[in-house]
N, C-alpha and C. Protein backbone atom coordinates (compact mmCIF):
# COMPACT_ATOMS: atom_id res chain seq x y z
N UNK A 1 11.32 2.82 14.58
CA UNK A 1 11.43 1.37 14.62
C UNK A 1 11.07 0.75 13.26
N UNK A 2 10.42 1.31 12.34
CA UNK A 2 10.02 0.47 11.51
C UNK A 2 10.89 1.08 10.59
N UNK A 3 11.68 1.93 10.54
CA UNK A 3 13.00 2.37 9.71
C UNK A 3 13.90 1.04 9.81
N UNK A 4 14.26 0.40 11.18
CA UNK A 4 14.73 -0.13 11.01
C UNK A 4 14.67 -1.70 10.45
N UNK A 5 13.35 -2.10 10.22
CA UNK A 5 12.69 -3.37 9.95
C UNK A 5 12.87 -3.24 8.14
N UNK A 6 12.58 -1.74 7.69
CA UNK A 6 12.48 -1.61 6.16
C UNK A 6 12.65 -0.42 6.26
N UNK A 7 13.50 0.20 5.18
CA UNK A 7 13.77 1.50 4.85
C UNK A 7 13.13 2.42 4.17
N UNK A 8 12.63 1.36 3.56
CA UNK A 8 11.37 2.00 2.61
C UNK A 8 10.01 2.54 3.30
N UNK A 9 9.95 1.93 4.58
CA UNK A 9 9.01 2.54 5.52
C UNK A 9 8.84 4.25 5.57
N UNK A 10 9.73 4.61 5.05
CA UNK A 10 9.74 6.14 5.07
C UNK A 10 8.40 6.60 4.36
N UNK A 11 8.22 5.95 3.00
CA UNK A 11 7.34 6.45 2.14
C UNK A 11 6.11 6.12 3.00
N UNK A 12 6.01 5.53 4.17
CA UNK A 12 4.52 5.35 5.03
C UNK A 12 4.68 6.36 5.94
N UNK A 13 5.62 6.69 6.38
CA UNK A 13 5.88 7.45 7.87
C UNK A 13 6.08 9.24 7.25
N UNK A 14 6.51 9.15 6.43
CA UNK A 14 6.37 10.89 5.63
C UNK A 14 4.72 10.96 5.80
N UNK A 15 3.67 10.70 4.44
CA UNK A 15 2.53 11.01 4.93
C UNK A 15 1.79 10.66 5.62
N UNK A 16 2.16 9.70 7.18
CA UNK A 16 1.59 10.00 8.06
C UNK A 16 2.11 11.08 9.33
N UNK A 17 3.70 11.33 8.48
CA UNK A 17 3.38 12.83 9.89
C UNK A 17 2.52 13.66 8.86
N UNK A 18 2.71 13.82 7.57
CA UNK A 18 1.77 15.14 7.26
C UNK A 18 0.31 15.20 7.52
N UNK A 19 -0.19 13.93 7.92
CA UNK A 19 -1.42 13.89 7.92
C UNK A 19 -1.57 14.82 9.06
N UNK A 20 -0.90 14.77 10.46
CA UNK A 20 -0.78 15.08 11.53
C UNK A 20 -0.32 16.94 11.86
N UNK A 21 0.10 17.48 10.21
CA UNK A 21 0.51 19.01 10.28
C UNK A 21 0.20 19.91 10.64
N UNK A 22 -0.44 19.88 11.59
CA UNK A 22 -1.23 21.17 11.90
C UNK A 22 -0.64 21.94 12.76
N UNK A 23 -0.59 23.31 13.08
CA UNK A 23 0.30 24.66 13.85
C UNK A 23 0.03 23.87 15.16
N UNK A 24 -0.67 23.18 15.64
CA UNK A 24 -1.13 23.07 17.03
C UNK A 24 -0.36 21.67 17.53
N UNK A 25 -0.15 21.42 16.74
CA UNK A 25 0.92 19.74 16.34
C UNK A 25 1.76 19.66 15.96
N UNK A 26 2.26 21.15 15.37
CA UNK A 26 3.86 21.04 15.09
C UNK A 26 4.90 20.63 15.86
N UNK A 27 4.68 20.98 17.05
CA UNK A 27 5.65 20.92 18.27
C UNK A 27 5.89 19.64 18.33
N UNK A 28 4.68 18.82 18.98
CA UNK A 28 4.25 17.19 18.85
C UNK A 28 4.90 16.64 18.00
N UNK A 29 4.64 16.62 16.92
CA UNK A 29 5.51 16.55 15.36
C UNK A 29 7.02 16.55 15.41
N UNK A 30 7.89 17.94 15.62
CA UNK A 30 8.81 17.85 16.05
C UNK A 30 9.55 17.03 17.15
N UNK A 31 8.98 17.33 18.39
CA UNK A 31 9.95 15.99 18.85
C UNK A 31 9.72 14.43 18.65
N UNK A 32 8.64 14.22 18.16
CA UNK A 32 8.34 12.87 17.87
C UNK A 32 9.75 12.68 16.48
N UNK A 33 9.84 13.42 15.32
CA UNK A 33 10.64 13.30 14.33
C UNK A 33 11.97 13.51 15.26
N UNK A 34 12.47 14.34 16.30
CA UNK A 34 13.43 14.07 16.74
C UNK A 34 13.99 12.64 17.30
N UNK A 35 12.58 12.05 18.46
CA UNK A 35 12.81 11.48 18.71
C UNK A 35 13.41 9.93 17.70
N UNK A 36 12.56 9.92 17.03
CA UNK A 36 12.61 9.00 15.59
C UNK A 36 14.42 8.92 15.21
N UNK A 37 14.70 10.13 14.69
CA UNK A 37 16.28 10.50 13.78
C UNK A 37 17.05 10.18 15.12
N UNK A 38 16.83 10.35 16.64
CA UNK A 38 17.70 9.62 17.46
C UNK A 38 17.42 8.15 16.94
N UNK A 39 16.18 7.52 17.44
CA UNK A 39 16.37 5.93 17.67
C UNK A 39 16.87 5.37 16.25
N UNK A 40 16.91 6.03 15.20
CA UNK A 40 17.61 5.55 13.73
C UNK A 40 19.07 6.21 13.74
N UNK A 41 19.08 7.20 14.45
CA UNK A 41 20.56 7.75 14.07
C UNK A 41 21.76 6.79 13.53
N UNK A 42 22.18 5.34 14.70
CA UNK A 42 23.08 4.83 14.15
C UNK A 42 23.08 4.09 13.31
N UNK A 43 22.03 3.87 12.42
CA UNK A 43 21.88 3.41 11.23
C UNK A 43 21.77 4.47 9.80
N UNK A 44 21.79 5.68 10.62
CA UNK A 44 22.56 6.94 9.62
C UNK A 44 23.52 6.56 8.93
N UNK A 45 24.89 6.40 9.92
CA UNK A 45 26.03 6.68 9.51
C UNK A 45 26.27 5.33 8.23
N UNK A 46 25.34 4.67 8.72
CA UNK A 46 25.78 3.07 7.57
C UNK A 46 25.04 2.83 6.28
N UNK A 47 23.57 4.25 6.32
CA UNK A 47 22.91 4.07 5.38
C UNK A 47 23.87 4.24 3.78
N UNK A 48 24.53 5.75 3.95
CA UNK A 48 24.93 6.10 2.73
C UNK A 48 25.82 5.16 1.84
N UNK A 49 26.95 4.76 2.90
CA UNK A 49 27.54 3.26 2.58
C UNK A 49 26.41 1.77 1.59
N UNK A 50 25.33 1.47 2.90
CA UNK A 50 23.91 0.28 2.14
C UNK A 50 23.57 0.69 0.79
N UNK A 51 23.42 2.20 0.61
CA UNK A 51 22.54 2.66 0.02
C UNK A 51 23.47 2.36 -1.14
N UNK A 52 24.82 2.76 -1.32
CA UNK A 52 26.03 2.35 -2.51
C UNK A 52 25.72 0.71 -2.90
N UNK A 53 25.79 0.29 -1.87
CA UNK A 53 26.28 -1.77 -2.25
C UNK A 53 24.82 -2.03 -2.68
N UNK A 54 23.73 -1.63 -2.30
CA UNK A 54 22.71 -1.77 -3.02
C UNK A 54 22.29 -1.45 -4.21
N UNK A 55 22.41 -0.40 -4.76
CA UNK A 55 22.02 0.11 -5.63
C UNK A 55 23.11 -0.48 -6.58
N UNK A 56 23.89 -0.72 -6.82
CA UNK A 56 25.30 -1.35 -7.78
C UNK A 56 24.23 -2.84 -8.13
N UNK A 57 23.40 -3.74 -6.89
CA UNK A 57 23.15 -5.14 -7.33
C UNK A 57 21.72 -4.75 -7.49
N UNK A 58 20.76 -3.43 -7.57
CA UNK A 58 19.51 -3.70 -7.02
C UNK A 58 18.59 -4.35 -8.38
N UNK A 59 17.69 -5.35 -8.34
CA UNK A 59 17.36 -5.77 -9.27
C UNK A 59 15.62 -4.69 -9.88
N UNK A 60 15.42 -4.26 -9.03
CA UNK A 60 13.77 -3.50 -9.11
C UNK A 60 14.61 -2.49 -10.47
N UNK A 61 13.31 -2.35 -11.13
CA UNK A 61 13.27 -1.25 -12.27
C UNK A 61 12.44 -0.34 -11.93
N UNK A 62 12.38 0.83 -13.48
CA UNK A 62 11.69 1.63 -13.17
C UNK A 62 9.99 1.48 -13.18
N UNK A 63 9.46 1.74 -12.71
CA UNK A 63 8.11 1.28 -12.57
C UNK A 63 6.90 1.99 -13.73
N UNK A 64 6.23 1.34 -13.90
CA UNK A 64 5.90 2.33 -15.34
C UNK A 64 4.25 2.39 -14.53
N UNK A 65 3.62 2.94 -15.20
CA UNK A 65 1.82 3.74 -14.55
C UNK A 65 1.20 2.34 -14.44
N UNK A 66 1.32 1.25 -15.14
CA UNK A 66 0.45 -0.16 -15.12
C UNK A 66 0.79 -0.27 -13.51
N UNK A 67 1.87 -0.02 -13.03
CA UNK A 67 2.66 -0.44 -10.98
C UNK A 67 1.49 -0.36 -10.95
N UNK A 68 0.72 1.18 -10.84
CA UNK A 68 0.01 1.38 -9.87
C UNK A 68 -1.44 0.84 -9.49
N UNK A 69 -2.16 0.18 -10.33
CA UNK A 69 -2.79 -0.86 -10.47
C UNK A 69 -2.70 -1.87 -9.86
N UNK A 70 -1.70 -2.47 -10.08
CA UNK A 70 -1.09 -3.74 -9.77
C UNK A 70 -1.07 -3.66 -8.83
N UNK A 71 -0.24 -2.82 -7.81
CA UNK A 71 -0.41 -2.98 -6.05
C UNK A 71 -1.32 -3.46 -5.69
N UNK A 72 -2.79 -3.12 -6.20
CA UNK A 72 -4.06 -3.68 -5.81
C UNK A 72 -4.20 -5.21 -5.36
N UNK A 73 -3.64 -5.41 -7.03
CA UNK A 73 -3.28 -7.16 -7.10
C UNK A 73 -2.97 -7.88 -5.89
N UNK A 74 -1.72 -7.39 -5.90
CA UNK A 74 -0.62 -7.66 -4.82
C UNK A 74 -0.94 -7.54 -3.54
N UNK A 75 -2.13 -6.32 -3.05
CA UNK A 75 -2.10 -6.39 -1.89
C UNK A 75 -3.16 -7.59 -1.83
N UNK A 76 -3.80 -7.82 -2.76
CA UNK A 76 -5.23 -8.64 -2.38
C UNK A 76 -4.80 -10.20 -2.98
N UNK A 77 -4.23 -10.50 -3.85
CA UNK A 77 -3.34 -11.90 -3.80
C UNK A 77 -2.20 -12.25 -3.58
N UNK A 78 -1.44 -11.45 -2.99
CA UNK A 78 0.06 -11.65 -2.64
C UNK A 78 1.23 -11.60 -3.68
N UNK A 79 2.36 -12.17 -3.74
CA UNK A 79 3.24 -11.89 -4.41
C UNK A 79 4.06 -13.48 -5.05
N UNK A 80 3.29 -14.41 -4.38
CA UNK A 80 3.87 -15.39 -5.35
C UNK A 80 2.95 -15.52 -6.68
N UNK A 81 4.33 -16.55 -7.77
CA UNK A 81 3.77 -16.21 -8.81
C UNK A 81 2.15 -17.62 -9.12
N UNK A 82 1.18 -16.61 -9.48
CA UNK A 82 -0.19 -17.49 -9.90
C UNK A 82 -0.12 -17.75 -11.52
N UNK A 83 -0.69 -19.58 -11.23
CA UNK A 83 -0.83 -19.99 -12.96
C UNK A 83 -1.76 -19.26 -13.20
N UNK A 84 -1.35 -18.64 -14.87
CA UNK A 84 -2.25 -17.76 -15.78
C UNK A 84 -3.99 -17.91 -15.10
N UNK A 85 -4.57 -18.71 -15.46
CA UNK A 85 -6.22 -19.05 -15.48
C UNK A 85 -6.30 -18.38 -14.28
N UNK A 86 -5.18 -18.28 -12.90
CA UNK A 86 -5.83 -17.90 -11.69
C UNK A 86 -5.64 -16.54 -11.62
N UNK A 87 -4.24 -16.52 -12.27
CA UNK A 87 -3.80 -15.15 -11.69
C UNK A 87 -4.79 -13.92 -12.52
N UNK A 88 -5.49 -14.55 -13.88
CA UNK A 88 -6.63 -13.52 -14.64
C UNK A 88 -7.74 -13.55 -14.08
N UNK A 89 -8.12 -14.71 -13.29
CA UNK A 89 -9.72 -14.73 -12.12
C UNK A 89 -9.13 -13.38 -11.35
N UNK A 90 -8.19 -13.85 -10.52
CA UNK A 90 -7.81 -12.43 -9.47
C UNK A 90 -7.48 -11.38 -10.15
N UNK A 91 -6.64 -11.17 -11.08
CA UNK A 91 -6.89 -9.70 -11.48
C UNK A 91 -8.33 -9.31 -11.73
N UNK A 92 -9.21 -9.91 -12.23
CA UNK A 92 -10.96 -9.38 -12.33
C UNK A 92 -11.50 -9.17 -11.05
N UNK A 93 -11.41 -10.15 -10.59
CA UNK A 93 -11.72 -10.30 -8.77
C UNK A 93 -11.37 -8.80 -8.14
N UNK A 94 -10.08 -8.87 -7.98
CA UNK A 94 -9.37 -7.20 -7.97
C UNK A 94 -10.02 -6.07 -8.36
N UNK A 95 -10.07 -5.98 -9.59
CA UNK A 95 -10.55 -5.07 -10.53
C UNK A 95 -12.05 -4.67 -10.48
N UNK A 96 -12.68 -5.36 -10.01
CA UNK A 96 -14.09 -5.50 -9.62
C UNK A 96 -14.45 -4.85 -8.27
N UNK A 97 -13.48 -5.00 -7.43
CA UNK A 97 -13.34 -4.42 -6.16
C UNK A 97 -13.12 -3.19 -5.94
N UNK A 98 -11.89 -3.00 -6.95
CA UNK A 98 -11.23 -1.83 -7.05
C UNK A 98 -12.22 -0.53 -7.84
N UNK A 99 -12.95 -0.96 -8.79
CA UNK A 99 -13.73 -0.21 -9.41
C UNK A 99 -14.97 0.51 -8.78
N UNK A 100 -15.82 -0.63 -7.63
CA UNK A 100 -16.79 0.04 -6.92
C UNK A 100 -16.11 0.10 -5.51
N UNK A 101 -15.02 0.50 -5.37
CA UNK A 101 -14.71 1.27 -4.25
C UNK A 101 -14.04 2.33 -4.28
N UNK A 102 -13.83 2.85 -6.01
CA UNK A 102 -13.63 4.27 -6.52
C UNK A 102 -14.57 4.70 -6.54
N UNK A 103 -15.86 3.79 -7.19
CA UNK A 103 -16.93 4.50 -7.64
C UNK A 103 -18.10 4.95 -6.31
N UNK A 104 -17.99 4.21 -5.38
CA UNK A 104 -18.64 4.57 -4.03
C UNK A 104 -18.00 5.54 -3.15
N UNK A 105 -16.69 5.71 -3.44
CA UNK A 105 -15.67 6.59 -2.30
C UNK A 105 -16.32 8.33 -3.59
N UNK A 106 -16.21 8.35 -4.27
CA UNK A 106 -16.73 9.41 -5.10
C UNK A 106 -18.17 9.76 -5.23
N UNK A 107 -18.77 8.75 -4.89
CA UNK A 107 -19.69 9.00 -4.74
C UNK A 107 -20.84 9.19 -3.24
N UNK A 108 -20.08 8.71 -2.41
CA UNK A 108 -21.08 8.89 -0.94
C UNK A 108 -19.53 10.16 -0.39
N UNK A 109 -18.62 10.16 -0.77
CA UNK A 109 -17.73 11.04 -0.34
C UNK A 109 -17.49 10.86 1.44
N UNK A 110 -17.18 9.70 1.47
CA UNK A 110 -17.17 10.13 3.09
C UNK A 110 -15.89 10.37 4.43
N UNK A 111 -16.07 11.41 4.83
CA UNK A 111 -15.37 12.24 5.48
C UNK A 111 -14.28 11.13 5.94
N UNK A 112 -15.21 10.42 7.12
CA UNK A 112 -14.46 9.52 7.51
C UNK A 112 -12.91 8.58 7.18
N UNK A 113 -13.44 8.58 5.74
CA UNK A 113 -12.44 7.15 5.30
C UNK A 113 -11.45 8.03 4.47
N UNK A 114 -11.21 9.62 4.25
CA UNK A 114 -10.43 10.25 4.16
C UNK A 114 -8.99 9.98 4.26
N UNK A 115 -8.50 9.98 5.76
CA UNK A 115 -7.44 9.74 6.16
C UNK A 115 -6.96 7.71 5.62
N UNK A 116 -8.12 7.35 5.66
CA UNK A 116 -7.09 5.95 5.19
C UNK A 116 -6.71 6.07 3.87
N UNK A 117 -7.63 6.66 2.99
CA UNK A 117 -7.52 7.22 1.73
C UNK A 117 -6.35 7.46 1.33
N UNK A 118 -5.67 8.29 2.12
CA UNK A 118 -4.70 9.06 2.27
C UNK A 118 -3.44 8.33 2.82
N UNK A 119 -3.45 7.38 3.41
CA UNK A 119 -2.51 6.80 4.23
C UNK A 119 -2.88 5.28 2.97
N UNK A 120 -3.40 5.33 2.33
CA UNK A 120 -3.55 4.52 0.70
C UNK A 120 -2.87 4.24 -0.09
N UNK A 121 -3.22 5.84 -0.71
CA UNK A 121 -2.61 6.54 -1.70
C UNK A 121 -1.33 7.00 -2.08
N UNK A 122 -0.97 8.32 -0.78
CA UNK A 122 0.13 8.96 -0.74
C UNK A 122 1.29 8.06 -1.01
N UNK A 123 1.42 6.60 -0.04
CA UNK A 123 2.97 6.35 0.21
C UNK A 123 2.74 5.62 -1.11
N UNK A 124 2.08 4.90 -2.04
CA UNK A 124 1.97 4.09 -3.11
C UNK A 124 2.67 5.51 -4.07
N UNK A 125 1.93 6.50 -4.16
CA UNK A 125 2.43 7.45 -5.15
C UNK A 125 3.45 7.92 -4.72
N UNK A 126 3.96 8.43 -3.49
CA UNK A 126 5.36 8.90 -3.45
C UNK A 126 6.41 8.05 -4.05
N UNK A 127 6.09 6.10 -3.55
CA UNK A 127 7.38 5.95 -3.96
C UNK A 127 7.03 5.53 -5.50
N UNK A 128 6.10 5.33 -5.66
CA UNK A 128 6.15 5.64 -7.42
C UNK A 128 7.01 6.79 -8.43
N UNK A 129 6.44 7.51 -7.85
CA UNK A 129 7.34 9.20 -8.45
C UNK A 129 8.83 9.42 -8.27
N UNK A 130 9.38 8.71 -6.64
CA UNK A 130 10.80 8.60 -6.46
C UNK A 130 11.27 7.96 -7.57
N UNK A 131 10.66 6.52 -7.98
CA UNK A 131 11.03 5.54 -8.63
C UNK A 131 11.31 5.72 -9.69
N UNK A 132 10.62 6.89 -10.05
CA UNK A 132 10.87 7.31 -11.55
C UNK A 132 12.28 7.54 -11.48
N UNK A 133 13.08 8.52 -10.62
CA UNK A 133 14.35 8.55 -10.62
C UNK A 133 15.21 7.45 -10.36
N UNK A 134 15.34 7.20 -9.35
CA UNK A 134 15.57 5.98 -8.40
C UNK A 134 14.91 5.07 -8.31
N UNK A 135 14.56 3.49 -9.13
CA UNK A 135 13.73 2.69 -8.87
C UNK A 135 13.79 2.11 -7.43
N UNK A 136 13.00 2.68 -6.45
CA UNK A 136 12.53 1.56 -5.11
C UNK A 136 11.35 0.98 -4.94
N UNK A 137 10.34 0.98 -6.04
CA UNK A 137 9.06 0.52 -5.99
C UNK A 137 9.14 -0.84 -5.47
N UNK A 138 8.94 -1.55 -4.55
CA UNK A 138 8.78 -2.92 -3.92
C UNK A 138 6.69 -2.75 -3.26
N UNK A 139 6.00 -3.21 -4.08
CA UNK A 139 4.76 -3.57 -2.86
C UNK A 139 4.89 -4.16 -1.74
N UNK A 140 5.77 -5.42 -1.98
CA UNK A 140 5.65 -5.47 -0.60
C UNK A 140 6.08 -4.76 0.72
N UNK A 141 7.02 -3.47 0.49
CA UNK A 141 7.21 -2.68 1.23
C UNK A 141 6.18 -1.53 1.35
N UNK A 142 4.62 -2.10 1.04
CA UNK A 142 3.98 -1.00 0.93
C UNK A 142 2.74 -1.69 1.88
N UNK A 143 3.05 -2.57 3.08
CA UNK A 143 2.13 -3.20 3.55
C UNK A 143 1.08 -2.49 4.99
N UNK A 144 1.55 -0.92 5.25
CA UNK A 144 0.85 -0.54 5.62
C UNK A 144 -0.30 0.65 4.79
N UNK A 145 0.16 0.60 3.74
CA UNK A 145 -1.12 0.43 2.71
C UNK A 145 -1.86 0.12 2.39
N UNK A 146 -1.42 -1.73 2.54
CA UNK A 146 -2.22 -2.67 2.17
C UNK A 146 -3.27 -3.01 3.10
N UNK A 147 -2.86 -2.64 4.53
CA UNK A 147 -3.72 -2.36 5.18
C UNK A 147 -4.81 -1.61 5.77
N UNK A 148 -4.41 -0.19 4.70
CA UNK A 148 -5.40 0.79 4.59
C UNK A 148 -6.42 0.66 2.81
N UNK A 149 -5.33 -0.19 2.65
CA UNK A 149 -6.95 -0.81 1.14
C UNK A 149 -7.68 -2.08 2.00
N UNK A 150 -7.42 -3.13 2.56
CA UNK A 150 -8.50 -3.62 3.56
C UNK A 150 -9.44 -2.87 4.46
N UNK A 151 -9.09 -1.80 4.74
CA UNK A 151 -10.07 -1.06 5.55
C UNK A 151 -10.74 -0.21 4.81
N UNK A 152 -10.04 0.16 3.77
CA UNK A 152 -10.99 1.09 2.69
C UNK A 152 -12.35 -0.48 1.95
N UNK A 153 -11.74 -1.07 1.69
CA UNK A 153 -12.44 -2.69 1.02
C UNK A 153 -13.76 -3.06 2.16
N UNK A 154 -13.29 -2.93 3.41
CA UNK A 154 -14.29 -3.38 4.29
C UNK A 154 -15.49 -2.32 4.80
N UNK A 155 -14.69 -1.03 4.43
CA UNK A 155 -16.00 0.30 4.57
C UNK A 155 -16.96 0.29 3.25
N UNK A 156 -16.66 -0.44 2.17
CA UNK A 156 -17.38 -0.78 1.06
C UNK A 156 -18.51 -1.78 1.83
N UNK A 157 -17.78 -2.96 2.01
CA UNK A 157 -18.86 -3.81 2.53
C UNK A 157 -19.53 -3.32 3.66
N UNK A 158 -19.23 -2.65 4.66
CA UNK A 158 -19.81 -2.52 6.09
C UNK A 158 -20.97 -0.85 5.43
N UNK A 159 -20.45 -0.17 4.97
CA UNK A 159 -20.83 1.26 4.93
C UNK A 159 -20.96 1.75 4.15
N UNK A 160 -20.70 1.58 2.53
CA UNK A 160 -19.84 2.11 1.22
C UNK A 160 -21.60 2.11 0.83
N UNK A 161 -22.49 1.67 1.05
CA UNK A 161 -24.44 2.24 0.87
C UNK A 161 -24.17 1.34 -0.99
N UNK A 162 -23.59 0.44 -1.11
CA UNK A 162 -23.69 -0.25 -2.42
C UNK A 162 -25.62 -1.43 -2.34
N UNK A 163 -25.68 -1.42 -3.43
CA UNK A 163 -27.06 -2.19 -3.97
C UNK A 163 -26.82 -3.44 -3.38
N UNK A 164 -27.47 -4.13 -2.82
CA UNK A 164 -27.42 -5.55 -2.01
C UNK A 164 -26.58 -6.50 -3.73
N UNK A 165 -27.07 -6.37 -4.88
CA UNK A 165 -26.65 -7.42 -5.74
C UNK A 165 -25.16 -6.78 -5.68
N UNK A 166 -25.06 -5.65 -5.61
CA UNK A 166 -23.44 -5.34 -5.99
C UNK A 166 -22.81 -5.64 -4.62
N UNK A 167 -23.34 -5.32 -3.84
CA UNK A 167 -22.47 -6.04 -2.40
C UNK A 167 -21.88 -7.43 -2.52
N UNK A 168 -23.15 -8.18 -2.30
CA UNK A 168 -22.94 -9.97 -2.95
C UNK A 168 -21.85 -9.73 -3.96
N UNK A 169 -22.08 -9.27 -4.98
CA UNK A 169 -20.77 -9.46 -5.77
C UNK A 169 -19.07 -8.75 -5.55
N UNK A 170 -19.36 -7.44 -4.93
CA UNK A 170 -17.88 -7.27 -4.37
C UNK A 170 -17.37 -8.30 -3.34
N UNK A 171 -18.36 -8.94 -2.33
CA UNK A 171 -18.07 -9.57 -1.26
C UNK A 171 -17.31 -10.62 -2.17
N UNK A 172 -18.16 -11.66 -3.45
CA UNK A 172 -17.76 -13.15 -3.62
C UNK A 172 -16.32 -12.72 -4.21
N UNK A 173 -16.60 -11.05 -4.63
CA UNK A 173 -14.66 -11.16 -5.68
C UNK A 173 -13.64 -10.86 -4.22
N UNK A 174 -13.99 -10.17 -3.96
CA UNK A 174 -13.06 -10.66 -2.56
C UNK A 174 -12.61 -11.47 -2.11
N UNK A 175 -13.68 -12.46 -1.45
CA UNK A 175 -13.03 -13.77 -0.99
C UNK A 175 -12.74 -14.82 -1.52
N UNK A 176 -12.97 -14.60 -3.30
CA UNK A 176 -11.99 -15.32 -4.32
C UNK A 176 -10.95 -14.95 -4.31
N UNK A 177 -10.71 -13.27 -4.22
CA UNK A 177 -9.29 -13.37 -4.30
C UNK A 177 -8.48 -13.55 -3.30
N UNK A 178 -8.90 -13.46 -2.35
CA UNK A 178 -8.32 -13.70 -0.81
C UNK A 178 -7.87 -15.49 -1.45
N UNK A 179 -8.98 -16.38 -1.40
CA UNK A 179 -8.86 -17.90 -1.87
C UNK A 179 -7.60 -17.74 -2.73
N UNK A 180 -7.94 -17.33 -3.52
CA UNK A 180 -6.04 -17.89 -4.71
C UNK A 180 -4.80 -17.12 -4.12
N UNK A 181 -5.36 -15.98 -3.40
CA UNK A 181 -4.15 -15.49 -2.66
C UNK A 181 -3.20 -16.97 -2.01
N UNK A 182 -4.49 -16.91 -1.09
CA UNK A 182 -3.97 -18.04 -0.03
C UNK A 182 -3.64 -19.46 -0.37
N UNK A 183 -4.36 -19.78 -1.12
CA UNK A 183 -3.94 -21.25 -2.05
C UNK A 183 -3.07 -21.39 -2.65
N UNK A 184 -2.29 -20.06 -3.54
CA UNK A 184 -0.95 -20.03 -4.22
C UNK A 184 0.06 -19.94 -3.04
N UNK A 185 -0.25 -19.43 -1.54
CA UNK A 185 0.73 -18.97 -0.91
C UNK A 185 1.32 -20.45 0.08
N UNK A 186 0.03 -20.62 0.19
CA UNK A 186 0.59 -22.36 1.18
C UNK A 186 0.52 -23.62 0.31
N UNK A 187 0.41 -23.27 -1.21
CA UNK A 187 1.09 -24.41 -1.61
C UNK A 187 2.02 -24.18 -2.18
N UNK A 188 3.20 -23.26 -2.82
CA UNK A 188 4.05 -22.38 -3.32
C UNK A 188 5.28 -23.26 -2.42
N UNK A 189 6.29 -23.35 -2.98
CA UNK A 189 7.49 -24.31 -2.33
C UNK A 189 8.17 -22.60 -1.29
């Protein structure tokens, strides 16, 4: 189903069957992917055709190593465009976030937040690496990501064992950037 909402959904739905690979789950695995290539099948036959008329107008480029950064941005202020002064608060805001929730995920290592890690990471880098060939990098087709960097963001605040002053401060860059997210987005024509 979500093949059919966005195509690009693939790069979410690949590593989350692999997450799921195990000899004891293969089977599981299998007919679930069967079942899947049925309920998409007839949008098989029309992809290879989309996939032509698209690619002739598609405007996305190739994505260069700065992308991968940036998603951050994007997932945490959205995608309309912010005047300069704001859009450099939120990139710090971002960046601030982003930094002690590398530096705490490496450092308390925890088992737990693994799999979102992973369900993070993977589809951001797969379609990065496609892109290199084939540009399809779109963030916003990367929004069940974005929902595994909110849950990675909120195991910082809830669990991530940060210093009460550094908490306070990941918390206020947060909900600054959440603020210009949302302020560029409902006043934006």
């Amino acid at each position: 189903l979500a093949m059919h909402t966005q195509q690009l959904a693939a790069f979410y739905l690949l590593p989350l069957g692999l997450m799921v690979l195990r000899p004891r789950a293969l089977k599981g695995l299998l007919i679930a992917a069967a079942v899947a290539l049925l309920v998409y099948g007839p949008w098989l036959a029309a992809l290879a055709a989309q996939w032509q008329t698209v690619s002739a107008h598609y405007w996305v480029t190739r994505p260069d190593i700065a992308q991968l950064p940036l998603t951050a941005y994007f997932f945490m202020l959205g995608y309309a465009e912010i005047p300069t002064p704001w859009a450099l608060t939120g990139l710090t805001a971002v960046t601030v976030c982003v930094i002690f929730l590398g530096l705490q995920v490496i450092r308390v290592r925890p088992a737990a937040l693994w799999p979102v890690l992973w369900l993070l990471l993977a589809p951001v880098l797969l379609m990065w690496l496609l892109s290199q060939w084939r540009p399809v990098f779109l963030p916003r087709a990367l929004i069940g990501s974005a929902l595994m960097f909110y849950v990675a963001l909120a195991w910082l605040l809830v669990r991530g064992g940060l210093p009460r002053g550094l908490l306070v401060l990941v918390a206020l860059m947060s909900l600054l950037a959440a603020c210009i997210g949302l302020s560029v987005h409902y006043s934006s024509d």
